[in-house]
C-alpha atoms as a PDB file:
ATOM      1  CA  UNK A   1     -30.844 -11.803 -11.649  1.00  0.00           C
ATOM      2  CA  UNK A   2     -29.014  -8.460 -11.102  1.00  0.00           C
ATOM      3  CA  UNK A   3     -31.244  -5.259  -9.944  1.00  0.00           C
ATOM      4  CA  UNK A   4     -29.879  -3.903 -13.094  1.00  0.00           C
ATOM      5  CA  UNK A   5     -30.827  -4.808 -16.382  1.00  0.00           C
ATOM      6  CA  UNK A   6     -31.381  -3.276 -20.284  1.00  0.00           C
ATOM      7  CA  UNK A   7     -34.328  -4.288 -21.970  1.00  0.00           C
ATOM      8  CA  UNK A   8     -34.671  -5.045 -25.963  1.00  0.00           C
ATOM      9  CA  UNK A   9     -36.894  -6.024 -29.086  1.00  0.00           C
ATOM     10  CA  UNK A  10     -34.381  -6.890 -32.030  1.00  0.00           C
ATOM     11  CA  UNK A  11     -37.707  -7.953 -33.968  1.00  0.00           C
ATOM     12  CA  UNK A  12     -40.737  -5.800 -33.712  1.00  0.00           C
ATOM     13  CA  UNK A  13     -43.842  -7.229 -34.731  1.00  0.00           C
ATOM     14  CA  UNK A  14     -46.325  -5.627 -37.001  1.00  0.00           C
ATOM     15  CA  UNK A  15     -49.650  -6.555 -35.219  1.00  0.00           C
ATOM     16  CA  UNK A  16     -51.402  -4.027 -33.571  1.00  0.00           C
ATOM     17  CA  UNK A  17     -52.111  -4.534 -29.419  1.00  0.00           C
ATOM     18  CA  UNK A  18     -55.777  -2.960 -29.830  1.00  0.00           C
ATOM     19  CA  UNK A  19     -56.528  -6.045 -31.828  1.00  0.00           C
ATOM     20  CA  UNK A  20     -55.617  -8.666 -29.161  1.00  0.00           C
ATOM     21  CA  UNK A  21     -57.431 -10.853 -26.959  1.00  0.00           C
ATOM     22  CA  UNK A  22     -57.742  -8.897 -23.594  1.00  0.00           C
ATOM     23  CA  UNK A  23     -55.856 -10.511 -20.681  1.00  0.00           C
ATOM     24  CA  UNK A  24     -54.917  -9.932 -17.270  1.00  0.00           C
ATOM     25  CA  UNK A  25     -51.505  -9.181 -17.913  1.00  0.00           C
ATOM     26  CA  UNK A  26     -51.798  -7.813 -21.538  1.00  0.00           C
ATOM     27  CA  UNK A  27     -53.130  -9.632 -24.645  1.00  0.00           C
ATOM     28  CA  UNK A  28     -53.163 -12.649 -26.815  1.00  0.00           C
ATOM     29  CA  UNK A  29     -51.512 -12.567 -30.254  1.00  0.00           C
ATOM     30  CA  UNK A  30     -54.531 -14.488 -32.591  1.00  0.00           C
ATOM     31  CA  UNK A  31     -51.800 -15.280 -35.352  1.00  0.00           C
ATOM     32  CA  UNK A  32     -48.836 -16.607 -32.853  1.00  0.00           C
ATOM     33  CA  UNK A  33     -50.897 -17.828 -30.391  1.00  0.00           C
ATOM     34  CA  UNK A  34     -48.729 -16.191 -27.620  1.00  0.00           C
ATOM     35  CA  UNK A  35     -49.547 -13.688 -24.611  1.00  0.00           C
ATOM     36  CA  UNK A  36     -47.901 -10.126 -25.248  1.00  0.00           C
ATOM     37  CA  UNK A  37     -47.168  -8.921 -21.763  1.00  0.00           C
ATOM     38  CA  UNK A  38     -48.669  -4.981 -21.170  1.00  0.00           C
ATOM     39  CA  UNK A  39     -45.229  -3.775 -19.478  1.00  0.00           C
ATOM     40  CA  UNK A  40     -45.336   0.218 -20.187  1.00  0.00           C
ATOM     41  CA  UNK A  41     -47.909   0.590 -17.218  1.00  0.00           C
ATOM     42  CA  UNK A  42     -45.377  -1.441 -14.636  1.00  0.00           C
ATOM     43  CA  UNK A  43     -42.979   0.553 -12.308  1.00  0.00           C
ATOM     44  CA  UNK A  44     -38.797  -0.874 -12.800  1.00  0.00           C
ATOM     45  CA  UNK A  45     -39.018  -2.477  -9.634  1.00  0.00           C
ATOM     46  CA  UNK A  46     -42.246  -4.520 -11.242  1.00  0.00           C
ATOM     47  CA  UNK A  47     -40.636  -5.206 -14.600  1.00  0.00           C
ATOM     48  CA  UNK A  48     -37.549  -6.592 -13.109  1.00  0.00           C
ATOM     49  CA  UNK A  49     -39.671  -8.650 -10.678  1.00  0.00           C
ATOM     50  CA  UNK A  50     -41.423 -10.055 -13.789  1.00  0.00           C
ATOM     51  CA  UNK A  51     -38.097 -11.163 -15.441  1.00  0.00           C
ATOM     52  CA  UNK A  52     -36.588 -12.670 -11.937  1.00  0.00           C
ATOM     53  CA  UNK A  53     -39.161 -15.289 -11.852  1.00  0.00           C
ATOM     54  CA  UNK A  54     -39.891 -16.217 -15.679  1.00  0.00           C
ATOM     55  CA  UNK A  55     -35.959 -16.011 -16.490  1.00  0.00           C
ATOM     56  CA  UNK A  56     -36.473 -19.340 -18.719  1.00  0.00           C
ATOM     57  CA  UNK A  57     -39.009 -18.681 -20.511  1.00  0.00           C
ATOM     58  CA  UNK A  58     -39.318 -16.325 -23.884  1.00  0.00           C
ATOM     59  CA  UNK A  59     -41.477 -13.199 -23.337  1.00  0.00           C
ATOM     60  CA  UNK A  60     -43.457 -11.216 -25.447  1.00  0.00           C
ATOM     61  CA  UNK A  61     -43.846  -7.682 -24.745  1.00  0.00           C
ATOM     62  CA  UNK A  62     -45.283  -4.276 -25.237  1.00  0.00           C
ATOM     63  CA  UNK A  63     -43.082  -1.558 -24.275  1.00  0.00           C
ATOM     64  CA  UNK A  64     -42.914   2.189 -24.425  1.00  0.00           C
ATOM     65  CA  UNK A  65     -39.482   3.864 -26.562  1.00  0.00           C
ATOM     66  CA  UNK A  66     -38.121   4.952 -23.263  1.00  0.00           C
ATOM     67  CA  UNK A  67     -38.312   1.651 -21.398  1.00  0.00           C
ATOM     68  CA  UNK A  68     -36.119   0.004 -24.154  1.00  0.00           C
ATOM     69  CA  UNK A  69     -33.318   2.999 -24.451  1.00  0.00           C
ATOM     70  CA  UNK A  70     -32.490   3.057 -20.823  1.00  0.00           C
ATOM     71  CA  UNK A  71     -31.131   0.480 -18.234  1.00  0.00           C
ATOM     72  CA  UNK A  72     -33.648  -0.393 -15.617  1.00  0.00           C
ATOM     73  CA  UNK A  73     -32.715  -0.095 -11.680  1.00  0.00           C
ATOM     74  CA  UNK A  74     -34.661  -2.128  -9.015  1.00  0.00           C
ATOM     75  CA  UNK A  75     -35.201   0.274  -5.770  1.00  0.00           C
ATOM     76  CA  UNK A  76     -32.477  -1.484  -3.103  1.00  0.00           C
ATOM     77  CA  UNK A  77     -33.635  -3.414  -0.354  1.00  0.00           C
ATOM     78  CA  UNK A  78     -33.608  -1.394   3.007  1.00  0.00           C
ATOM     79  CA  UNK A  79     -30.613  -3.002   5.359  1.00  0.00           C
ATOM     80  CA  UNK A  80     -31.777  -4.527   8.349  1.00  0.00           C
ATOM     81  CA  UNK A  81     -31.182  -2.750  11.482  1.00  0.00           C
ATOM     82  CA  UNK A  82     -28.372  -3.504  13.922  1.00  0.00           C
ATOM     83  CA  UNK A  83     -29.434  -6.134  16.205  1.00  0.00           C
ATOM     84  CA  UNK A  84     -28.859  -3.810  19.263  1.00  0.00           C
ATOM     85  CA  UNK A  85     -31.332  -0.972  17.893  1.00  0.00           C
ATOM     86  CA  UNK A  86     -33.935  -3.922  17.986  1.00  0.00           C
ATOM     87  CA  UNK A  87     -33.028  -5.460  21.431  1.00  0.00           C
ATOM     88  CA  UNK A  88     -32.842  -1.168  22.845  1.00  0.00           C
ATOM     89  CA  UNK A  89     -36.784  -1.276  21.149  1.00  0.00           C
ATOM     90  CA  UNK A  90     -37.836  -4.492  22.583  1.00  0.00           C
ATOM     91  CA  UNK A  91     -36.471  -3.190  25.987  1.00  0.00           C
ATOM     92  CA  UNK A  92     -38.512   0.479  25.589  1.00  0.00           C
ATOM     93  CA  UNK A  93     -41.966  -1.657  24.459  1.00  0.00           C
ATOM     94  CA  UNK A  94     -41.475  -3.759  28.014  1.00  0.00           C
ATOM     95  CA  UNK A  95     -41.265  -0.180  30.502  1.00  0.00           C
ATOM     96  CA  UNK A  96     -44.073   0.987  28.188  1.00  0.00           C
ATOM     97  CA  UNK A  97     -46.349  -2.012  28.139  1.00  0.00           C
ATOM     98  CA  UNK A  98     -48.654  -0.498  30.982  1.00  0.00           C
ATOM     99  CA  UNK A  99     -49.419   2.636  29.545  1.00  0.00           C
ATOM    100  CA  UNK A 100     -49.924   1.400  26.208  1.00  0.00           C
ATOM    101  CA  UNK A 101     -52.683  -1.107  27.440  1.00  0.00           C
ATOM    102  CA  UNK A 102     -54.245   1.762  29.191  1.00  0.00           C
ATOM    103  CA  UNK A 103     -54.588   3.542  26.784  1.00  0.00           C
ATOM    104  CA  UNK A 104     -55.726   0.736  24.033  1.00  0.00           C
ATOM    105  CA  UNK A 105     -58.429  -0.007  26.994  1.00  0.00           C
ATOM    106  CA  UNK A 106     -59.671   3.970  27.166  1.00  0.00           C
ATOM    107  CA  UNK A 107     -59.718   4.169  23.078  1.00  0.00           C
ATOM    108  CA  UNK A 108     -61.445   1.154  22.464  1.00  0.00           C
ATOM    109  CA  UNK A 109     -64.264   2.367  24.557  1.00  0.00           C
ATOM    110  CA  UNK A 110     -64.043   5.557  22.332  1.00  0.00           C
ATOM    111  CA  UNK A 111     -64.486   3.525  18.877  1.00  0.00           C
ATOM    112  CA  UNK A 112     -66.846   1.544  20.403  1.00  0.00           C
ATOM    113  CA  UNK A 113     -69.403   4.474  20.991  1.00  0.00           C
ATOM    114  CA  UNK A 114     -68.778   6.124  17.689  1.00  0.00           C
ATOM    115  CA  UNK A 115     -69.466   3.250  15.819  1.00  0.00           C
ATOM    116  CA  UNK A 116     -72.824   2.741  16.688  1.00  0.00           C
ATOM    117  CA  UNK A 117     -73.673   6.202  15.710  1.00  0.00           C
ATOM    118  CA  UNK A 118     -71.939   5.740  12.105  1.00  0.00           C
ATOM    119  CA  UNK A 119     -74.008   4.944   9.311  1.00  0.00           C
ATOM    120  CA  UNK A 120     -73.043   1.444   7.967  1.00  0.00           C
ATOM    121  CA  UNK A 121     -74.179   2.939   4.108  1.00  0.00           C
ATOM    122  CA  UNK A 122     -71.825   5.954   4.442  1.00  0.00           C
ATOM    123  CA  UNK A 123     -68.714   4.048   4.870  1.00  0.00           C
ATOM    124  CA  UNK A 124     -69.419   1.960   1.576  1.00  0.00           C
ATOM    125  CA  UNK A 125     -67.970   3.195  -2.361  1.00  0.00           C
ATOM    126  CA  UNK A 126     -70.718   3.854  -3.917  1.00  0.00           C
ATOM    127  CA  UNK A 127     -70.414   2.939  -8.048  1.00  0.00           C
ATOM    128  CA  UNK A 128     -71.116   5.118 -10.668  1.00  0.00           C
ATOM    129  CA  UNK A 129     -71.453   5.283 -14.477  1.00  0.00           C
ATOM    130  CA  UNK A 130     -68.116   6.371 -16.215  1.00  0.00           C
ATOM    131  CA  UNK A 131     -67.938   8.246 -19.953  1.00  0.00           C
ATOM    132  CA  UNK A 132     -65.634   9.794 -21.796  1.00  0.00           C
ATOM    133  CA  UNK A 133     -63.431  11.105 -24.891  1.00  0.00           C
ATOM    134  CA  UNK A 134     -60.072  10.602 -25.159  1.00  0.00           C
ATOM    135  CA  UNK A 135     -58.500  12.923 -28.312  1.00  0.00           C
ATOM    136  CA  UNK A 136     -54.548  13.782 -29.134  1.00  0.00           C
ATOM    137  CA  UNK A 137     -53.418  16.809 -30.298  1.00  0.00           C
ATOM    138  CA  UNK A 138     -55.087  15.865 -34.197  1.00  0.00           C
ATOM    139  CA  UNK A 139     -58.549  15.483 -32.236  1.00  0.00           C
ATOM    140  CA  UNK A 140     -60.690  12.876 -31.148  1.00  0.00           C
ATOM    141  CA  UNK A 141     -58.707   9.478 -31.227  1.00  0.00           C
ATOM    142  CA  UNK A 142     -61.112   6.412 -32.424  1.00  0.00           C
ATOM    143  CA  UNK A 143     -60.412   2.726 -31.296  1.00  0.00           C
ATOM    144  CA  UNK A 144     -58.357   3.071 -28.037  1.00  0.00           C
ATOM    145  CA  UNK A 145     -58.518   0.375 -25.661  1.00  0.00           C
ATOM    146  CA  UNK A 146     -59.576   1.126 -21.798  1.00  0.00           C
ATOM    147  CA  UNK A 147     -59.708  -1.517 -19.267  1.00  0.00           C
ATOM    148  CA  UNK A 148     -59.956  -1.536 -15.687  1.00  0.00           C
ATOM    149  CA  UNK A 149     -56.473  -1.835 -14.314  1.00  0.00           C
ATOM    150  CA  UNK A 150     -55.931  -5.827 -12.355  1.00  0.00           C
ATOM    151  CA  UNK A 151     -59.456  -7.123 -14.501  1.00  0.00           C
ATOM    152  CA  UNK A 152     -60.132  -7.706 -18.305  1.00  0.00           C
ATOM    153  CA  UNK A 153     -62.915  -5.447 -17.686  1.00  0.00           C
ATOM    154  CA  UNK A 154     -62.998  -3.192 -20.834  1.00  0.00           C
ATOM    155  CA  UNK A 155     -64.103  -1.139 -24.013  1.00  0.00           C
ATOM    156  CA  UNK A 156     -62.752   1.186 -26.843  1.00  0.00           C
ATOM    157  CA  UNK A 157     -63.742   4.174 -28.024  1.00  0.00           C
ATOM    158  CA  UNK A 158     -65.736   4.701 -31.256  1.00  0.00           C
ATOM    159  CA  UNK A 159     -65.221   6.556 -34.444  1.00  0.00           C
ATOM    160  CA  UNK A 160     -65.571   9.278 -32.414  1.00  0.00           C
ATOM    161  CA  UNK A 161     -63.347   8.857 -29.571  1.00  0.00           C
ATOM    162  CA  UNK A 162     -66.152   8.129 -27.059  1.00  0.00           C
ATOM    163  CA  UNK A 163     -66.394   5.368 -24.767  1.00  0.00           C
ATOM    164  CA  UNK A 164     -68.503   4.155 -22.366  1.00  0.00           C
ATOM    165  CA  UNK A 165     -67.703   2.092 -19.583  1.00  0.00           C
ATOM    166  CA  UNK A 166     -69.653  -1.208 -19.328  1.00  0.00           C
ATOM    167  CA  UNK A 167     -69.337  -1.412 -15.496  1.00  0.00           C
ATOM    168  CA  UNK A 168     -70.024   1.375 -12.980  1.00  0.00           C
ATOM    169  CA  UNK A 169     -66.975   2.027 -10.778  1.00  0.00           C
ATOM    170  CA  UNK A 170     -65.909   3.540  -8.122  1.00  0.00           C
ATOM    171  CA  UNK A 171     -63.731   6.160  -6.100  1.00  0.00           C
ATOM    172  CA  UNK A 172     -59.599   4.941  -6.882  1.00  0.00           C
ATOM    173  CA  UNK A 173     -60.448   2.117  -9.646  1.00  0.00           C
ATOM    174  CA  UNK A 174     -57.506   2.945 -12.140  1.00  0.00           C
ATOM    175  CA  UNK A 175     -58.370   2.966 -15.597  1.00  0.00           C
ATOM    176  CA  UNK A 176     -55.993   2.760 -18.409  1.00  0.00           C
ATOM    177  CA  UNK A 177     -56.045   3.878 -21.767  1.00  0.00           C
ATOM    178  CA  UNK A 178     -53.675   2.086 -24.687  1.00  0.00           C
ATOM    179  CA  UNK A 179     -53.422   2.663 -28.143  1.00  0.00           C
ATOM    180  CA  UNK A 180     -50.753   1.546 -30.297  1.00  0.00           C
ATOM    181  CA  UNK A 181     -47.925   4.263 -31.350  1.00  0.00           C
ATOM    182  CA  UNK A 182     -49.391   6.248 -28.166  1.00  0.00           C
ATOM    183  CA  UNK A 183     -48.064   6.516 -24.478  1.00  0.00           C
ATOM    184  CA  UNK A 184     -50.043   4.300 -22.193  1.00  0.00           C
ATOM    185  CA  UNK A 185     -51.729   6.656 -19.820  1.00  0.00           C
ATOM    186  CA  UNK A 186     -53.270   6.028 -16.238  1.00  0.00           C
ATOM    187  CA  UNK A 187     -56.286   7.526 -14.327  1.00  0.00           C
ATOM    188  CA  UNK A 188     -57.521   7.231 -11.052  1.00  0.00           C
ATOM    189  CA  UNK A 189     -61.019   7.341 -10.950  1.00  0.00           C
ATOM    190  CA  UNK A 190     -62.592  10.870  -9.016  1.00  0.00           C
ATOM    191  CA  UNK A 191     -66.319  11.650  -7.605  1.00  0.00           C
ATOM    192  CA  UNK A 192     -66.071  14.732  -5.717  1.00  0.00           C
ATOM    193  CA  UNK A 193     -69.604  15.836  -6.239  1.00  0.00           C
ATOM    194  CA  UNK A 194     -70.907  12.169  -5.984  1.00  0.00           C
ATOM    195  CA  UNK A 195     -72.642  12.102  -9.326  1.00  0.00           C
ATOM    196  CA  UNK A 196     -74.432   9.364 -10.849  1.00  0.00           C
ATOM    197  CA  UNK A 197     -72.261   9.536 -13.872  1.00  0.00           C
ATOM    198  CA  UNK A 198     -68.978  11.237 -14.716  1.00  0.00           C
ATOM    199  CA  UNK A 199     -67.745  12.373 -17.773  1.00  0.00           C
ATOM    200  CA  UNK A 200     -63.706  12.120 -18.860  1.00  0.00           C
ATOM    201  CA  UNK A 201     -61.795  14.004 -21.350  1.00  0.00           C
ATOM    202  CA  UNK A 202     -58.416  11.907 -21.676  1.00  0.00           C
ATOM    203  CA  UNK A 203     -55.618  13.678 -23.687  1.00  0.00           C
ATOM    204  CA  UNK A 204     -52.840  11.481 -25.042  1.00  0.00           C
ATOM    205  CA  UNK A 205     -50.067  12.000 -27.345  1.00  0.00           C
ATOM    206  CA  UNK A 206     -46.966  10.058 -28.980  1.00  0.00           C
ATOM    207  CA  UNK A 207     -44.173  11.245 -26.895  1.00  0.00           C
ATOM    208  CA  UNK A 208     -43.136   7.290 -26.757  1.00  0.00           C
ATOM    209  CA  UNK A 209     -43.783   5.029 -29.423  1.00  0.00           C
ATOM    210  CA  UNK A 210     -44.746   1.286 -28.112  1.00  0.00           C
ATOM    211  CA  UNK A 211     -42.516  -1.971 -29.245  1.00  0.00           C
ATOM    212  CA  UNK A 212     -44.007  -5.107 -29.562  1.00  0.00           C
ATOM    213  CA  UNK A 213     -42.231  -8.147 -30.317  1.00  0.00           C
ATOM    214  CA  UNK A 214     -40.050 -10.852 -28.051  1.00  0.00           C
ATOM    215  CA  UNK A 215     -37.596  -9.564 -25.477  1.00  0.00           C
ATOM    216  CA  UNK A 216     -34.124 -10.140 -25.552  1.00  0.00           C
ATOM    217  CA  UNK A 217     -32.983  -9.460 -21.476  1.00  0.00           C
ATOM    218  CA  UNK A 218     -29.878  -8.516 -20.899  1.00  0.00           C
ATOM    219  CA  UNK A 219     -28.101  -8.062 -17.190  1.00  0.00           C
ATOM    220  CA  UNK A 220     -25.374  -5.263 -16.494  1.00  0.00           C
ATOM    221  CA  UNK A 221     -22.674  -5.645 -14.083  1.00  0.00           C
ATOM    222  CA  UNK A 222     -20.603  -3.387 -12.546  1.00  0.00           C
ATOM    223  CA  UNK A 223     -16.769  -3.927 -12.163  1.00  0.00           C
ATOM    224  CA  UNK A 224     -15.630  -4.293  -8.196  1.00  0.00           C
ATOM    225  CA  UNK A 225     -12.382  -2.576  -7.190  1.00  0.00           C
ATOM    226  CA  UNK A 226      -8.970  -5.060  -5.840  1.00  0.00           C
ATOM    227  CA  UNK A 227      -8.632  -5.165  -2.304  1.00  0.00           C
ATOM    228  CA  UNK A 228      -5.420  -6.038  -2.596  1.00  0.00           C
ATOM    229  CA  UNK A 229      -2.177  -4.731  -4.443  1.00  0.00           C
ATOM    230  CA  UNK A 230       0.750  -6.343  -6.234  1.00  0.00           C
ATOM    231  CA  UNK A 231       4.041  -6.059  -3.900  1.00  0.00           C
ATOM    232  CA  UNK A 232       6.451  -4.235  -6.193  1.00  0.00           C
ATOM    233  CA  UNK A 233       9.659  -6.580  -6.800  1.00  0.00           C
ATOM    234  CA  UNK A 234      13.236  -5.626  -5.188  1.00  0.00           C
END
């Protein structure tokens, strides 16, 4: 599959994501029986990943407006270097072998005397208690789904736009917070002050309106120019 490709849904469905099954990757459709694939949290590089390896099979996806009005570029890979820059490195590590072993020697004495002074309990996360509400510019947003980002760890807010998480977390666990017609929004989890519990106020609004429905893939090319030209007849 090309690095390059346009993404869209000539059929949206009518069902609402909140209502699915939770799953790793997104939710499960009750009424089609099918997984609807959460891609308006992936990077391009992940999305086109996704497609590479499930190219045969039909997909069906959640995607923000923007995702489907705009062709998606995978990051190139990085050449590899010259195979003289590598043999001029390999020839620099050999003069510099000795030193560096001397000096590996000296610092792991170092580490080895602080870390018996470090406190075993002071290098651990500790977890916390996470709350919240999470409004949009009309006011506090009811039934908004938030999950713990790579688990199907999750809740959704009340009548009131509160939630409460039913897990304590900690320090850079990534929550995110969906609600259909709404921009999919992503928070890294912060304890500065090291409390017990930590209360969110999560703002989203409707800049991009979610698709859901199967994806039609399609690849873009780009022309290449003739290396050769047509000898003019005499």
């Amino acid at each position: 599959m090309k690095n390059k490709i346009t993404l869209d849904i000539e059929k949206p469905c009518s069902k609402k994501f909140s209502d699915f099954t939770k799953t790793e990757l997104g939710g499960l459709c009750d009424s089609c029986h099918k997984q609807v694939i959460d891609f308006t949290g992936m990077t391009s590089q992940e999305i086109i990943h996704y497609f590479k390896n499930n190219s045969k099979k039909k997909t069906c996806g959640q995607f923000s407006k923007h995702q489907l009005s705009t062709t998606i570029t995978a990051e190139p890979t990085p050449k590899k270097p010259y195979l003289f820059k590598t043999l001029g490195l390999m020839l620099l590590s050999l003069f510099s072998i000795n030193h560096v072993d001397a000096q590996q020697a000296k610092a792991a004495k170092e580490v080895t005397s602080i870390q018996i002074k470090t406190d075993k309990t002071s290098t651990q996360k500790r977890k916390f208690s996470v709350k919240g509400t999470v409004s949009d510019d009309s006011g506090p947003l009811p039934g908004v789904s938030v999950h713990l980002e790579g688990t199907v760890l999750g809740t959704e807010t009340d009548f009131d736009g509160h939630f409460s998480f039913p897990e304590k977390l900690k320090e850079g666990d990534v929550l995110i917070f969906s609600f259909v017609g709404m921009e999919t929004k992503k928070v890294i989890i912060k304890n500065e002050k090291s409390a017990s519990t930590i209360e969110m106020k999560i703002n989203i609004d409707m800049a991009n309106c979610n698709l859901i429905g199967e994806v039609s893939v399609k690849k873009v090319f780009s022309s290449k120019k003739k290396l050769w030209k047509k000898t003019p007849k005499k």
